[in-house]
PDB file of N, CA and C in Angstrom:
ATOM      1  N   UNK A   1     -23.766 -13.079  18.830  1.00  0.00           N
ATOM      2  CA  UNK A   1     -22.659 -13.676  18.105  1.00  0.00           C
ATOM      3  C   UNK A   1     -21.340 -13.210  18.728  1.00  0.00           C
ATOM      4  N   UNK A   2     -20.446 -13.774  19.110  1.00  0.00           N
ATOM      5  CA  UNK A   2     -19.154 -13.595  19.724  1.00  0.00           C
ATOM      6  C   UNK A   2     -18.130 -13.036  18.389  1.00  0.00           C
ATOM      7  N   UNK A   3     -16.929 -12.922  18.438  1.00  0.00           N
ATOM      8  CA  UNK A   3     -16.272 -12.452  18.014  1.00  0.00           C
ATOM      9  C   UNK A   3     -15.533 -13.504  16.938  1.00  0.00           C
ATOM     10  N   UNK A   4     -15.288 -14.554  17.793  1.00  0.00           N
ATOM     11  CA  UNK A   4     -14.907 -15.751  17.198  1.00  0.00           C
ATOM     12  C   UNK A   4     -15.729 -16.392  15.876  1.00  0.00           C
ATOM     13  N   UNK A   5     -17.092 -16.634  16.405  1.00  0.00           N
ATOM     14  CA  UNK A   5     -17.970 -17.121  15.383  1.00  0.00           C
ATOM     15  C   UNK A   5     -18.555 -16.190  14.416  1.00  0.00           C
ATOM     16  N   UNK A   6     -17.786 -14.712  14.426  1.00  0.00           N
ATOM     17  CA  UNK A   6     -18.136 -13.837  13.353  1.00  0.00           C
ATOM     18  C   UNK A   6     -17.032 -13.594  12.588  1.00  0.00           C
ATOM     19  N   UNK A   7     -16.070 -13.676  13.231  1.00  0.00           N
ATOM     20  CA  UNK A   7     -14.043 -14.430  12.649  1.00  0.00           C
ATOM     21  C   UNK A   7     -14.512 -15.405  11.168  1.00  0.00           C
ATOM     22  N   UNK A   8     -15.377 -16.298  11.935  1.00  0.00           N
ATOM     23  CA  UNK A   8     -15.312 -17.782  11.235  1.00  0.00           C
ATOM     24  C   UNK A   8     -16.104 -17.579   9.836  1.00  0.00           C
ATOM     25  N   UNK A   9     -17.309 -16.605  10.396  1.00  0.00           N
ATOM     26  CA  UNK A   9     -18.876 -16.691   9.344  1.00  0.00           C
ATOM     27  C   UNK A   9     -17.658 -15.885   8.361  1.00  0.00           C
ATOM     28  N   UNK A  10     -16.916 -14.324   8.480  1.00  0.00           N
ATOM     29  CA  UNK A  10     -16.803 -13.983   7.542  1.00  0.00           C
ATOM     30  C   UNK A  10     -15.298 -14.486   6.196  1.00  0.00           C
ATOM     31  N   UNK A  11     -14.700 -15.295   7.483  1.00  0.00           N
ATOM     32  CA  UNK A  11     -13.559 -16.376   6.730  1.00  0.00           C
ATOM     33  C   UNK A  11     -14.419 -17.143   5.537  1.00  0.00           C
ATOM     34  N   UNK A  12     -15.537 -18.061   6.222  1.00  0.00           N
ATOM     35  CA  UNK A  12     -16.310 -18.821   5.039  1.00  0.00           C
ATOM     36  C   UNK A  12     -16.764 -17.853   3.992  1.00  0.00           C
ATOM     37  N   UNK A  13     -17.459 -16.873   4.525  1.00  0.00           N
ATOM     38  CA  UNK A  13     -17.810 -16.144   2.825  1.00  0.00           C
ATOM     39  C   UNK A  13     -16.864 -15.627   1.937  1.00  0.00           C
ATOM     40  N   UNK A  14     -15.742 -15.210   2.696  1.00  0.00           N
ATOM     41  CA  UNK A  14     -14.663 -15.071   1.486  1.00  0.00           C
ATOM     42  C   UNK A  14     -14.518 -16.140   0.694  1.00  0.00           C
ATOM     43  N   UNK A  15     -13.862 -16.926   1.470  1.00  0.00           N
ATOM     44  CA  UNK A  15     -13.551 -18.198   0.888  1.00  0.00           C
ATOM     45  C   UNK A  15     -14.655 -18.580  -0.250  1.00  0.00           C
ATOM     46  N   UNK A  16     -16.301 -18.533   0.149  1.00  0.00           N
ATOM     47  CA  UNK A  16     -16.810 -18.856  -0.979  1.00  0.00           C
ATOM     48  C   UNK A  16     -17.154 -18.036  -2.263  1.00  0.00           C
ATOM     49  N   UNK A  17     -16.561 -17.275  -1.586  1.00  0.00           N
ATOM     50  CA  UNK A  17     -17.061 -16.225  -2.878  1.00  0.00           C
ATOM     51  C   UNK A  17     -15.565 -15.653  -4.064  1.00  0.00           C
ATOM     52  N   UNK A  18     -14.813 -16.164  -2.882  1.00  0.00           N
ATOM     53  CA  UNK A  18     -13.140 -17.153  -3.846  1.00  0.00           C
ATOM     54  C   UNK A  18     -13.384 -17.641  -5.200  1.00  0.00           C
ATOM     55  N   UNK A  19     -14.378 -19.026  -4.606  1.00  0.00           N
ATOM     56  CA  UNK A  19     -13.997 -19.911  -5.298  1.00  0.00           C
ATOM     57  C   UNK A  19     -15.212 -19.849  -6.261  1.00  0.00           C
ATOM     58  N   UNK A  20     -16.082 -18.687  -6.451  1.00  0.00           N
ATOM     59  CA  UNK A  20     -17.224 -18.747  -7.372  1.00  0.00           C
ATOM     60  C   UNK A  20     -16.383 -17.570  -8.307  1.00  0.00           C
ATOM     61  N   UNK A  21     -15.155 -17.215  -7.917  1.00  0.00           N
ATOM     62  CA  UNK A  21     -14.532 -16.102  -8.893  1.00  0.00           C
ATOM     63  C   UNK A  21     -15.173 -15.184  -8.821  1.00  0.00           C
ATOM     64  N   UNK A  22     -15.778 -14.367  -7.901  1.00  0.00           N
ATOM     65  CA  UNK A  22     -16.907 -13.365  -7.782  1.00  0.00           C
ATOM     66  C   UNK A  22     -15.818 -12.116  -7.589  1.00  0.00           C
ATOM     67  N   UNK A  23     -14.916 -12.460  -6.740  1.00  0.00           N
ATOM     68  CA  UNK A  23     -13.770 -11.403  -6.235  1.00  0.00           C
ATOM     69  C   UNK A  23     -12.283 -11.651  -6.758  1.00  0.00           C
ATOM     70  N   UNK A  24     -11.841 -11.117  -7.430  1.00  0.00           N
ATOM     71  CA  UNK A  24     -10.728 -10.773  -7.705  1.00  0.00           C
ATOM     72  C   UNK A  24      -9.803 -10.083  -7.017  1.00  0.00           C
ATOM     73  N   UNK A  25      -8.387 -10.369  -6.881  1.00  0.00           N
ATOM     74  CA  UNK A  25      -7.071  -9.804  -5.830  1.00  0.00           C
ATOM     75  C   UNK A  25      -6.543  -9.145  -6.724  1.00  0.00           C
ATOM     76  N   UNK A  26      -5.762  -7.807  -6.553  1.00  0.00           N
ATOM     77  CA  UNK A  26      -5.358  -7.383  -7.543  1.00  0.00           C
ATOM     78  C   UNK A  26      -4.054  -6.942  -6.928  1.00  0.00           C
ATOM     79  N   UNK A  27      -3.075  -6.551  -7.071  1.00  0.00           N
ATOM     80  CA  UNK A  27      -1.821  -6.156  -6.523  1.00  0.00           C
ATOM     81  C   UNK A  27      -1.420  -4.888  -6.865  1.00  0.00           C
ATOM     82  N   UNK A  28      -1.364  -3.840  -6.688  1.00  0.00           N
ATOM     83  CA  UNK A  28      -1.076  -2.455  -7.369  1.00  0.00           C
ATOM     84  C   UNK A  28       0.435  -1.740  -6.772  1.00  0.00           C
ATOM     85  N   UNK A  29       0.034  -0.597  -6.857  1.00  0.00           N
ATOM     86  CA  UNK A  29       1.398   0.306  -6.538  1.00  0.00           C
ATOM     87  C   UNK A  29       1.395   0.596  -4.966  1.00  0.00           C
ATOM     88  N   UNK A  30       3.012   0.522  -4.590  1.00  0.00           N
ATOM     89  CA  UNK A  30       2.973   0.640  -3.079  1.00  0.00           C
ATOM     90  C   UNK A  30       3.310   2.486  -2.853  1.00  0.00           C
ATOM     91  N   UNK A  31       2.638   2.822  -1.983  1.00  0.00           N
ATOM     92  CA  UNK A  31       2.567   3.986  -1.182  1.00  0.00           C
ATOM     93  C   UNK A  31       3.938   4.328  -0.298  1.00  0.00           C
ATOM     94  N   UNK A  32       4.784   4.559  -0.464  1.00  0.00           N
ATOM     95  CA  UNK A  32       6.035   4.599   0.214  1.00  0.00           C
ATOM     96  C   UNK A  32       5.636   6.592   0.560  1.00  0.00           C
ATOM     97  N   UNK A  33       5.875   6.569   2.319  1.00  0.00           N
ATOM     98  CA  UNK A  33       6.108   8.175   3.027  1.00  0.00           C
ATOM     99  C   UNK A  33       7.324   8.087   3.337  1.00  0.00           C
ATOM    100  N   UNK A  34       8.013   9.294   2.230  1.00  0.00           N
ATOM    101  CA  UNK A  34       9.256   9.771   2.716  1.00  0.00           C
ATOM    102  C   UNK A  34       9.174  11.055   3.275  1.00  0.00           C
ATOM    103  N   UNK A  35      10.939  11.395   3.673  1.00  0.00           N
ATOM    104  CA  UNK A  35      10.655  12.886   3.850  1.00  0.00           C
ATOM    105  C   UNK A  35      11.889  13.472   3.391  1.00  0.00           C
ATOM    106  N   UNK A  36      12.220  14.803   3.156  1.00  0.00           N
ATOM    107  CA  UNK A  36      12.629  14.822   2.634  1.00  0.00           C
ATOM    108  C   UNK A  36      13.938  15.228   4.098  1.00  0.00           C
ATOM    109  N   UNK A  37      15.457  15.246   2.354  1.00  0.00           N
ATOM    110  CA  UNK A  37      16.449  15.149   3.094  1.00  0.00           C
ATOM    111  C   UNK A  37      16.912  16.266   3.425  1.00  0.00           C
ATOM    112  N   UNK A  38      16.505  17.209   2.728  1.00  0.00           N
ATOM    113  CA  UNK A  38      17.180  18.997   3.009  1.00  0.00           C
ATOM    114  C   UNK A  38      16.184  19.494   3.733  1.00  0.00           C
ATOM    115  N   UNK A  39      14.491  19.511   3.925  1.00  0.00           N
ATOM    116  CA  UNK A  39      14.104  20.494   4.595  1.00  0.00           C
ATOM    117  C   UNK A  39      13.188  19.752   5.433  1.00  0.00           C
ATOM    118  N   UNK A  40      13.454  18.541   5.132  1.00  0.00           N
ATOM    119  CA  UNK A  40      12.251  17.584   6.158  1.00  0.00           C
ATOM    120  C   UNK A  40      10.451  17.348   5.918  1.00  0.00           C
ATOM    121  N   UNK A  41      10.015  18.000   4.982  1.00  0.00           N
ATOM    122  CA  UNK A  41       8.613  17.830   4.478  1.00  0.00           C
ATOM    123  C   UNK A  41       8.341  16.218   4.702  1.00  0.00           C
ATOM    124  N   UNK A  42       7.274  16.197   4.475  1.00  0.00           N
ATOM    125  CA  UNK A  42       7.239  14.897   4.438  1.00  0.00           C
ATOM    126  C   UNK A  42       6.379  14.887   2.921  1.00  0.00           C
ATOM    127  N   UNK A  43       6.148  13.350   2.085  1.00  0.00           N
ATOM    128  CA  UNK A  43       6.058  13.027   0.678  1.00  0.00           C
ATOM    129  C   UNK A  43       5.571  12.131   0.209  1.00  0.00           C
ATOM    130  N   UNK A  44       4.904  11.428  -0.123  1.00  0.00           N
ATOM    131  CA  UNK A  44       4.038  10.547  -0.053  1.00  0.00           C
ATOM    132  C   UNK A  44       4.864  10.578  -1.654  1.00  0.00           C
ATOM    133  N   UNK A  45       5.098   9.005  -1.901  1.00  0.00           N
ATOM    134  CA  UNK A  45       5.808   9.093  -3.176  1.00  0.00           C
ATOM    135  C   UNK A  45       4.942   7.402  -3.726  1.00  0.00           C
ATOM    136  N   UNK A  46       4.373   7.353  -4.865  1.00  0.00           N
ATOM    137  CA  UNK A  46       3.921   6.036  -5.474  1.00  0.00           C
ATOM    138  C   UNK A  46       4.922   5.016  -6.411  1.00  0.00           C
ATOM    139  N   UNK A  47       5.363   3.788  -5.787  1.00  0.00           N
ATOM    140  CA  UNK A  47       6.375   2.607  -6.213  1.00  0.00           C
ATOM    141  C   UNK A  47       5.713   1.691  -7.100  1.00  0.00           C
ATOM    142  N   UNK A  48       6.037   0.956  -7.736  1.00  0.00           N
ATOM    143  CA  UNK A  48       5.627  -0.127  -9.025  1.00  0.00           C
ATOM    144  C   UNK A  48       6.112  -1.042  -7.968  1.00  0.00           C
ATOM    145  N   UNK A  49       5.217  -1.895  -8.268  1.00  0.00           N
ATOM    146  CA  UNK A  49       5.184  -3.434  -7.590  1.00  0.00           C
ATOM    147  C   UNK A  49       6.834  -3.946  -7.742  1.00  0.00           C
ATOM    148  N   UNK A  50       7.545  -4.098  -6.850  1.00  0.00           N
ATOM    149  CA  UNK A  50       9.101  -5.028  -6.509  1.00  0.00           C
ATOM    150  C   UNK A  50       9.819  -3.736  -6.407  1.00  0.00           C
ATOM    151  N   UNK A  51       9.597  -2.471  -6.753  1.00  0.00           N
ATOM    152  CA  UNK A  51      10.467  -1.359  -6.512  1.00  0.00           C
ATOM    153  C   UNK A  51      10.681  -0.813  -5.009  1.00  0.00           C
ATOM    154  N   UNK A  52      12.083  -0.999  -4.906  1.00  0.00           N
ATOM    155  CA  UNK A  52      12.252  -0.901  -3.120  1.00  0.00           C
ATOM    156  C   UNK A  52      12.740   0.892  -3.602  1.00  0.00           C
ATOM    157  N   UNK A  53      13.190   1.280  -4.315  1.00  0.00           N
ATOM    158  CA  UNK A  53      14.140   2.612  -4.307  1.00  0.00           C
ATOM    159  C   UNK A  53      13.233   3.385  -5.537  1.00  0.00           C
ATOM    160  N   UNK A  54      12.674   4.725  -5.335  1.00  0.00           N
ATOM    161  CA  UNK A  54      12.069   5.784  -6.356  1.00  0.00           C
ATOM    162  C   UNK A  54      12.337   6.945  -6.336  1.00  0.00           C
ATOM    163  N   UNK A  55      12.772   7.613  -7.444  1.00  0.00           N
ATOM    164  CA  UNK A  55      13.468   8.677  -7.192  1.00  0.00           C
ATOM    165  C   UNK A  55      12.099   9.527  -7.654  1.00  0.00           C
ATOM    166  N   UNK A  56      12.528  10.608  -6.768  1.00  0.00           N
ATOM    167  CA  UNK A  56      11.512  11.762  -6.220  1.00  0.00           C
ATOM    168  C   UNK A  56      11.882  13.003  -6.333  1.00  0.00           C
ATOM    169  N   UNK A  57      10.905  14.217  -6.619  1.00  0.00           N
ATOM    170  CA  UNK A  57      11.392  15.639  -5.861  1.00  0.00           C
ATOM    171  C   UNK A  57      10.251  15.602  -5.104  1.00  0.00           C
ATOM    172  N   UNK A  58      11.429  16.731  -3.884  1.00  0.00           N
ATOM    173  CA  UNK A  58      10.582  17.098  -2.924  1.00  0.00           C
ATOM    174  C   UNK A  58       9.506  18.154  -3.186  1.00  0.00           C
ATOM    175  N   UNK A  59       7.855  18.176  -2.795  1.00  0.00           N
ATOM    176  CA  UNK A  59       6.924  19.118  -2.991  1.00  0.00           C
ATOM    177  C   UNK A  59       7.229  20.395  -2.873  1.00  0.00           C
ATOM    178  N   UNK A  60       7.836  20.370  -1.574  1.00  0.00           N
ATOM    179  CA  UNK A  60       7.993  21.505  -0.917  1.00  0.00           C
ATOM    180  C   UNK A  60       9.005  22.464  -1.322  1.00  0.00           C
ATOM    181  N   UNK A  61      10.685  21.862  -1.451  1.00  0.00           N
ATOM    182  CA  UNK A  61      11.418  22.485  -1.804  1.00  0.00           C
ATOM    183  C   UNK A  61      11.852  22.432  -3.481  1.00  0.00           C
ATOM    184  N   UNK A  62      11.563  21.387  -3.803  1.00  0.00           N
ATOM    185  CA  UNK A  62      11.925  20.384  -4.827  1.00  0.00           C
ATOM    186  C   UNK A  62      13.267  19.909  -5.387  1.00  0.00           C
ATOM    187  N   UNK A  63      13.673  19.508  -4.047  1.00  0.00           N
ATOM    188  CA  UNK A  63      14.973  18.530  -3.822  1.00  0.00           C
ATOM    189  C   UNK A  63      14.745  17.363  -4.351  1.00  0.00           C
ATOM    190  N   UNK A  64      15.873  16.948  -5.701  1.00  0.00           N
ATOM    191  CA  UNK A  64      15.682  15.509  -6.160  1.00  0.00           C
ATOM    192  C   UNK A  64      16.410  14.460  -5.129  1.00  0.00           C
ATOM    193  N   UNK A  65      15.936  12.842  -5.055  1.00  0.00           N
ATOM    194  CA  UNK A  65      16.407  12.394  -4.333  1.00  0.00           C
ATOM    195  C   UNK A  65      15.773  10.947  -4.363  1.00  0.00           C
ATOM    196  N   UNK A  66      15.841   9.717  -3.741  1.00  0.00           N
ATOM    197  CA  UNK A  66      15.707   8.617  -4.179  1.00  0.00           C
ATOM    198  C   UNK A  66      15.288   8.005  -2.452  1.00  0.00           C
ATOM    199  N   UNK A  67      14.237   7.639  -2.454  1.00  0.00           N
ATOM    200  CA  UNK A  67      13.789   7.131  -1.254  1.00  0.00           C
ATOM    201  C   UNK A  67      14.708   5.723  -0.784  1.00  0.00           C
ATOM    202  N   UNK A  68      14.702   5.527   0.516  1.00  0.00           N
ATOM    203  CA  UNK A  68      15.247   4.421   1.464  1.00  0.00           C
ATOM    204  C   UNK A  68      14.800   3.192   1.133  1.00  0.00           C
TER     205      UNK A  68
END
């Protein structure tokens, strides 16, 4: 089986298994890595779906602060 025609086989089974409602999409919370601004850690901080900006302390130092 080539690459292409295993592209294709597993496009169709999604698709059918779409439309039998077997699988559900779900949309959750985005994973935003900051770091921080006073000592540089880095922070793995969790966003609500449409939230571009979350305010945070840092782990490390625990500098409050509001991601990019």
């Amino acid at each position: 089986m080539s690459k292409q025609s295993m592209r294709e086989e597993a496009e169709r089974l999604i698709r059918e298994t779409m439309e039998r409602k077997a699988i559900v999409v779900k949309q959750g919370n985005t994973r935003i890595e900051a770091t921080c601004g006073k000592c540089g850690a880095p922070n793995r901080v969790s966003a609500a779906r449409g939230q571009t900006r979350v305010k945070f302390a840092c782990k490390e130092c625990g500098h409050k602060q509001e991601t990019l």
